[in-house]
C-alpha atoms as a PDB file:
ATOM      1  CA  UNK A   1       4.565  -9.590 -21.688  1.00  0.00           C
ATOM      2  CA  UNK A   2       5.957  -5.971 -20.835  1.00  0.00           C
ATOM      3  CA  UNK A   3       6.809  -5.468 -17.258  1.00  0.00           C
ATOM      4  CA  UNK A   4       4.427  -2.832 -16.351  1.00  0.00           C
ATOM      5  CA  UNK A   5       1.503  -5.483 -15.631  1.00  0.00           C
ATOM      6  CA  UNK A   6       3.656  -6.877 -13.204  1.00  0.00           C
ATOM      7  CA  UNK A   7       4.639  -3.238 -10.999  1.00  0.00           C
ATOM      8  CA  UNK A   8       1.509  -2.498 -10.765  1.00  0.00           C
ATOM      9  CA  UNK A   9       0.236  -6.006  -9.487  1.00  0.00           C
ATOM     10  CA  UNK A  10       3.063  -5.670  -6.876  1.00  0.00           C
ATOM     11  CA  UNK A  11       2.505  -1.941  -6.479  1.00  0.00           C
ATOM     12  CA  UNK A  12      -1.245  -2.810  -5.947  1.00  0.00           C
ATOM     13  CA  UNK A  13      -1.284  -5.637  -3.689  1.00  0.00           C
ATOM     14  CA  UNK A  14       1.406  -3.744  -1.049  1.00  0.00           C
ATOM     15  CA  UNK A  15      -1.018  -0.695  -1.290  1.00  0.00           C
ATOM     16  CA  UNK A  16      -3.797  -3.113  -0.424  1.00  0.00           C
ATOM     17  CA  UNK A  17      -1.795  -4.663   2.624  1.00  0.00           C
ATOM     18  CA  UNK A  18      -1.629  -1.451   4.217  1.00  0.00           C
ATOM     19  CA  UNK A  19      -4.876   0.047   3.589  1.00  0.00           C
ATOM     20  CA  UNK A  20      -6.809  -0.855   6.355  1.00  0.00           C
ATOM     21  CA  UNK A  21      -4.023   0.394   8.402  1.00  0.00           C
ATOM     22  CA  UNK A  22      -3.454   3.502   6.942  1.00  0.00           C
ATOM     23  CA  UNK A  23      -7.274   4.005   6.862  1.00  0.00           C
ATOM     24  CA  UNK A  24      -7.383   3.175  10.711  1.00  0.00           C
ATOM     25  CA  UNK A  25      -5.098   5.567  11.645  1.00  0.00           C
ATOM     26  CA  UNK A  26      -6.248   8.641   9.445  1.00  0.00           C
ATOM     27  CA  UNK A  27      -9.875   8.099   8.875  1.00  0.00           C
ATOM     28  CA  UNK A  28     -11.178   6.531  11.994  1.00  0.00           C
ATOM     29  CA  UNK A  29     -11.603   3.604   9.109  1.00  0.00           C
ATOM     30  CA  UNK A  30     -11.185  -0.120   9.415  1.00  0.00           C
ATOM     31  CA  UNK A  31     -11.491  -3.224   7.630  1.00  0.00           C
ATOM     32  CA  UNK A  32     -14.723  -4.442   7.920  1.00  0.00           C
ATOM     33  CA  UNK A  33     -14.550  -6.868   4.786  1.00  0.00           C
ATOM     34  CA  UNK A  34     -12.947  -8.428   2.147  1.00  0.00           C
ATOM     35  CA  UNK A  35     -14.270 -10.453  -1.252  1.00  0.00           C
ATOM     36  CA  UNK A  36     -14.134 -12.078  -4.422  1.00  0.00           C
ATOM     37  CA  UNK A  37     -15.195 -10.368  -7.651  1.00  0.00           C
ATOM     38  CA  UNK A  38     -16.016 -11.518 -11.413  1.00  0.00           C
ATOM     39  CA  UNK A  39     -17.560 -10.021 -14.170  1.00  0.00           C
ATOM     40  CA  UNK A  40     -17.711  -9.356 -17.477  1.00  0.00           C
ATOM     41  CA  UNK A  41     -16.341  -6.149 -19.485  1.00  0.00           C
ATOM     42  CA  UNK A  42     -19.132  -5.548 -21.732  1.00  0.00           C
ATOM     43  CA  UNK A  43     -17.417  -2.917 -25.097  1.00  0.00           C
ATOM     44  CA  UNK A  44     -16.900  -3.217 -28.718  1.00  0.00           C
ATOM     45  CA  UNK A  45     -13.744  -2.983 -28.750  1.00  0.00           C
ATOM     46  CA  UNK A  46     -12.714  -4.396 -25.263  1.00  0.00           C
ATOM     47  CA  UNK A  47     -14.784  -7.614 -24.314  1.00  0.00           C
ATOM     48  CA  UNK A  48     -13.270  -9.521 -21.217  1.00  0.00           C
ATOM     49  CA  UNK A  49     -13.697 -11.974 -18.268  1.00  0.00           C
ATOM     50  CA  UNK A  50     -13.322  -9.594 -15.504  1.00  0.00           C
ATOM     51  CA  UNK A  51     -11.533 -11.653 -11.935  1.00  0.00           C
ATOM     52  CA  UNK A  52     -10.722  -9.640  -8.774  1.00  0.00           C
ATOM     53  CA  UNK A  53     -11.064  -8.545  -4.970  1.00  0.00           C
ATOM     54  CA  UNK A  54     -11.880  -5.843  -2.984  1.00  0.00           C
ATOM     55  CA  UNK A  55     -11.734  -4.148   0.414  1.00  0.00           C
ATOM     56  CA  UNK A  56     -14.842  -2.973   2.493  1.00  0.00           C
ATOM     57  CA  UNK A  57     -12.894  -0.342   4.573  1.00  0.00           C
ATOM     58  CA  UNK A  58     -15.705   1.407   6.396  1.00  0.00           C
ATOM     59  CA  UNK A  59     -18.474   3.811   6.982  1.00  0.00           C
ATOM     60  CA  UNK A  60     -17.215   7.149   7.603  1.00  0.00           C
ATOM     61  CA  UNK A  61     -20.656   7.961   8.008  1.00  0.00           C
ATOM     62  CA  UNK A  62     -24.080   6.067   8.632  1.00  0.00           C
ATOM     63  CA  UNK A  63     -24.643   5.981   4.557  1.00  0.00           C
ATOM     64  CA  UNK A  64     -21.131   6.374   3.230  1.00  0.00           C
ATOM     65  CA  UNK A  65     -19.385   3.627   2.707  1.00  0.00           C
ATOM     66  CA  UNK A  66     -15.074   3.352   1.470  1.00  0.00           C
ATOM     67  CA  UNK A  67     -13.881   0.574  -0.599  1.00  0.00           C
ATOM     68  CA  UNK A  68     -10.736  -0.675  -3.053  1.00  0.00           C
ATOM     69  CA  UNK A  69     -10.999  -2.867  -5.499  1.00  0.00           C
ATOM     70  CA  UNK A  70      -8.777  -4.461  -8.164  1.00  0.00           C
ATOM     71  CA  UNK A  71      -9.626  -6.226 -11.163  1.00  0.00           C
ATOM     72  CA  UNK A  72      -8.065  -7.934 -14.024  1.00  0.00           C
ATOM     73  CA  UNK A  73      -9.103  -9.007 -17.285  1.00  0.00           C
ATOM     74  CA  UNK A  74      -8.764 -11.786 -19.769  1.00  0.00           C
ATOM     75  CA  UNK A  75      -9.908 -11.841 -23.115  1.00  0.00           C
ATOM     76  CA  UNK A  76      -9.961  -9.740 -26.525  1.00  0.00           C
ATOM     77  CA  UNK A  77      -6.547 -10.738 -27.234  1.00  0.00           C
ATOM     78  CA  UNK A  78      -5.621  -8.453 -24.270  1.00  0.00           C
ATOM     79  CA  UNK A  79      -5.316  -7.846 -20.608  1.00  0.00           C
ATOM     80  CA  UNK A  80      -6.152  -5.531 -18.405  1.00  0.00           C
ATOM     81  CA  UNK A  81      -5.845  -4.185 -14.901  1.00  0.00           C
ATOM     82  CA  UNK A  82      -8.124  -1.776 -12.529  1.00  0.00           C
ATOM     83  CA  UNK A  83      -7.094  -0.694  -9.441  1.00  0.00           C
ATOM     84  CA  UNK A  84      -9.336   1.859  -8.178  1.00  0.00           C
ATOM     85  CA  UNK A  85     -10.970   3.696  -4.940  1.00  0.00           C
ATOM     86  CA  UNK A  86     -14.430   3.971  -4.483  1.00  0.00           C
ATOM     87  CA  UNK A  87     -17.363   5.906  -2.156  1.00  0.00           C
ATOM     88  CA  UNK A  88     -20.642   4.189  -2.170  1.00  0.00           C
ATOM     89  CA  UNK A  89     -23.751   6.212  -1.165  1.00  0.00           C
ATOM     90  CA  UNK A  90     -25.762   3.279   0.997  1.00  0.00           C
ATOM     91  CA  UNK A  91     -29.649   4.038   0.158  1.00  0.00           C
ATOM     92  CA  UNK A  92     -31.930   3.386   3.047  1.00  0.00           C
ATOM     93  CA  UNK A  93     -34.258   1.090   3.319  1.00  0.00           C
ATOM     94  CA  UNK A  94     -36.144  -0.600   5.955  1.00  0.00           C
ATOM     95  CA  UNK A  95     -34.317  -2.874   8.447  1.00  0.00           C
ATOM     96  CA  UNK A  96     -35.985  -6.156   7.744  1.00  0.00           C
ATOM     97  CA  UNK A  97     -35.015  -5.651   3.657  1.00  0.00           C
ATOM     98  CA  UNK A  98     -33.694  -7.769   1.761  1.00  0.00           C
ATOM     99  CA  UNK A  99     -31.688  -5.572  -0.796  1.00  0.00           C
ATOM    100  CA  UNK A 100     -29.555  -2.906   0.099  1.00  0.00           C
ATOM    101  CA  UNK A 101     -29.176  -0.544  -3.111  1.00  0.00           C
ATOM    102  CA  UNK A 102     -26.089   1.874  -3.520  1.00  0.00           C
ATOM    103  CA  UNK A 103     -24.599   4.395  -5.940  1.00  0.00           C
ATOM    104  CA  UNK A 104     -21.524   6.290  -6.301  1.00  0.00           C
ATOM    105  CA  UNK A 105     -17.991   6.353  -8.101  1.00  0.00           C
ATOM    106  CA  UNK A 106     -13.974   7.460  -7.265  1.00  0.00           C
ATOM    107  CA  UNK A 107     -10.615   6.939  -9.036  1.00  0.00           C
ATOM    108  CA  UNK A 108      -9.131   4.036 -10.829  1.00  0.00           C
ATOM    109  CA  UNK A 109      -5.733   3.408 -12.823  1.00  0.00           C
ATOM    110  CA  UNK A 110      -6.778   1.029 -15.497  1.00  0.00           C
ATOM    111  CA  UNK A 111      -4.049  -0.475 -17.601  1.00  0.00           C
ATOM    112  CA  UNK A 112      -4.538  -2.335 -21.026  1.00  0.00           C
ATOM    113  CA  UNK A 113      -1.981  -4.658 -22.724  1.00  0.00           C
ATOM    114  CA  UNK A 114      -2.750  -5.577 -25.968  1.00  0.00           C
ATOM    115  CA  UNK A 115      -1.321  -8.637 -27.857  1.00  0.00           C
ATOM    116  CA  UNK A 116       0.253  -7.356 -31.228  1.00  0.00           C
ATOM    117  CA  UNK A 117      -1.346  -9.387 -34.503  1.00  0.00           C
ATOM    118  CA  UNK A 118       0.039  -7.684 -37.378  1.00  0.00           C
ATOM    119  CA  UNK A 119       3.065  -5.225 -38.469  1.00  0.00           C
ATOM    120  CA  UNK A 120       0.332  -2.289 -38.157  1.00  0.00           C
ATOM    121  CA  UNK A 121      -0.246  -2.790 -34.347  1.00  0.00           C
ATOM    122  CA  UNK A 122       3.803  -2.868 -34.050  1.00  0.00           C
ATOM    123  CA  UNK A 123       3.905   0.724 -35.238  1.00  0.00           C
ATOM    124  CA  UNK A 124       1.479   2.322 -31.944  1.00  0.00           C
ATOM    125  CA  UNK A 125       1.684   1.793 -28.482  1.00  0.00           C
ATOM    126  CA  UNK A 126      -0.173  -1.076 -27.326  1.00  0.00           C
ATOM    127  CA  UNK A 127       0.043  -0.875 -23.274  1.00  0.00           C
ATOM    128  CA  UNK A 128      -1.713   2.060 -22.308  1.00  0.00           C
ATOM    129  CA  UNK A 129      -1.758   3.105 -18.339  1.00  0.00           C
ATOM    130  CA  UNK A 130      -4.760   5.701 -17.939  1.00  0.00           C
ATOM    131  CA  UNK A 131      -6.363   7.187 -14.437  1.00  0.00           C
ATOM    132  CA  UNK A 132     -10.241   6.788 -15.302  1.00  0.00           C
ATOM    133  CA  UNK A 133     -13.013   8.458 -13.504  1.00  0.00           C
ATOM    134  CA  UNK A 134     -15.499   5.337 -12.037  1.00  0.00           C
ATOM    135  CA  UNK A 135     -19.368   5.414 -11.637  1.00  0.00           C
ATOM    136  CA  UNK A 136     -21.181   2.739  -9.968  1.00  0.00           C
ATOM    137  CA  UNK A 137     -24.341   1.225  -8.969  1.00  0.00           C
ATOM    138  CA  UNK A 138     -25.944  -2.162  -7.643  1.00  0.00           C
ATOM    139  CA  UNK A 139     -27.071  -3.605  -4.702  1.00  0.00           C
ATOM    140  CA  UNK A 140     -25.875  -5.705  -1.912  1.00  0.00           C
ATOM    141  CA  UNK A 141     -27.498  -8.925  -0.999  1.00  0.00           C
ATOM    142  CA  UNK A 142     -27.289 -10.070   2.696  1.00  0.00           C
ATOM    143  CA  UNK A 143     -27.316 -13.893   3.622  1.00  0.00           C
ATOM    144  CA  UNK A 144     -26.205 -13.874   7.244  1.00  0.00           C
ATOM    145  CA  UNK A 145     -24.623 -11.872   9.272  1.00  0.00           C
ATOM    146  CA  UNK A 146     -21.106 -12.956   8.301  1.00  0.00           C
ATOM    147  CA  UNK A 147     -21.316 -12.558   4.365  1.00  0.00           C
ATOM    148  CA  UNK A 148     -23.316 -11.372   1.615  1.00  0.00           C
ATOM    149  CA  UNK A 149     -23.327 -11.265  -1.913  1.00  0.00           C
ATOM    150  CA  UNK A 150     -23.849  -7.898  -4.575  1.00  0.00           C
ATOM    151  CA  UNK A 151     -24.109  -7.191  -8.173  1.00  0.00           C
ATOM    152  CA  UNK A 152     -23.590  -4.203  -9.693  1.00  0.00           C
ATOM    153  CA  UNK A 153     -22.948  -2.192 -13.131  1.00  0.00           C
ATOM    154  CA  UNK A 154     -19.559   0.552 -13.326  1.00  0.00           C
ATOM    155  CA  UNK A 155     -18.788   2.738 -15.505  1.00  0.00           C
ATOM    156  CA  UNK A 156     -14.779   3.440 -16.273  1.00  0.00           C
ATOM    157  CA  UNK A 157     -14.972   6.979 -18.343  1.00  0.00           C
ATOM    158  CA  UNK A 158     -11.511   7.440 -19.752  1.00  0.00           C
ATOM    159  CA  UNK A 159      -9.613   7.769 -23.353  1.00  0.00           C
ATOM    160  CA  UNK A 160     -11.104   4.326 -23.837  1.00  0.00           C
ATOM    161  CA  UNK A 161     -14.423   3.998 -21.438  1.00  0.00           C
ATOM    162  CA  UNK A 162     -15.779   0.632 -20.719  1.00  0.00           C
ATOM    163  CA  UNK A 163     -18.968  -1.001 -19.104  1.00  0.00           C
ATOM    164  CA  UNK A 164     -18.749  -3.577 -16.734  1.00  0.00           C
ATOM    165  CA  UNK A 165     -21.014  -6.111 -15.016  1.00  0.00           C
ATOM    166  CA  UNK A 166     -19.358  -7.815 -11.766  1.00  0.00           C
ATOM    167  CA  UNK A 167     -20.775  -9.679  -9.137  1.00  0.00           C
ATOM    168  CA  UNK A 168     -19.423 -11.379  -5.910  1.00  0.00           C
ATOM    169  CA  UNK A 169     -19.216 -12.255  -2.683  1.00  0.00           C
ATOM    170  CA  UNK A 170     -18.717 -10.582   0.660  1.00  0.00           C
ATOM    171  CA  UNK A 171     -16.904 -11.753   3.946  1.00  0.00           C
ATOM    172  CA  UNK A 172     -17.906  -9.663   6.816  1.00  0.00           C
ATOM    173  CA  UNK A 173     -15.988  -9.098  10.637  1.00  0.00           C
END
């Protein structure tokens, strides 16, 4: 396996250890929680198991909320990384619901590395590193007041767009 998967998992996970920091001290931000992500890639030409994290870092305002993620994928005789920023506009809805819907997108660098099969896929570039433009949507889920669960649909629009279905868990402060 090339290199490059592994500078951007190091590049990533020292970005992510000084987010909330950074956040703090620019934004008015903080951390206000962290989780667990899976999914599924859903593409013709890109079909993968989809494992990852993410950051809650705040609500800038009442209905705006900030958050990182990373991903990576298994499957298709490739894998792939996302690393990507979001802003999710927070819907609202009564205080004794029990879903709370949101919408919204930001900026990703999603890497591919694709195993090479035949003499053909020798002659082009298999690992391809590409900023992508990300959409989402879903809804959070709230069990308690210290965690909560979501699911939701994104959208990566880039040279080679993908759908994904993910789904997790939330830890709250």
């Amino acid at each position: 396996m090339p290199r490059t998967p592994y500078v951007l998992i190091c590049a990533t996970v020292a970005m992510l250890a000084a987010a909330p920091n950074v956040a703090r001290a620019q934004n008015g931000l903080e951390l206000m929680g962290y989780g667990f992500r899976a999914g599924a890639s859903l593409d013709d030409e890109l079909t993968q198991f989809l494992v990852g994290g993410h950051l809650d870092l705040g609500r800038p305002y009442d209905s705006l909320r900030v958050q990182t993620i990373i991903t990576t994928g298994f499957g298709d005789d490739a894998f792939s990384f996302l690393l990507g920023g979001e802003a999710h506009y927070l819907f609202p809805v009564g205080a004794t619901a029990s879903i709370e819907p949101y919408a919204g997108g930001g900026l990703g660098l999603h890497h591919i590395n694709r195993d090479r099969d035949n003499d053909d896929d020798r002659r082009r570039d298999n690992d391809t590193t590409e900023a992508a433009l990300l959409l989402v949507a879903g809804f959070d889920v709230p069990a308690s007041r210290w965690w909560g669960y979501f699911i939701e649909g994104r959208f990566l629009v880039a040279d080679e767009s993908v759908f994904r279905l993910e789904g997790g868990v939330t830890w709250l402060y």
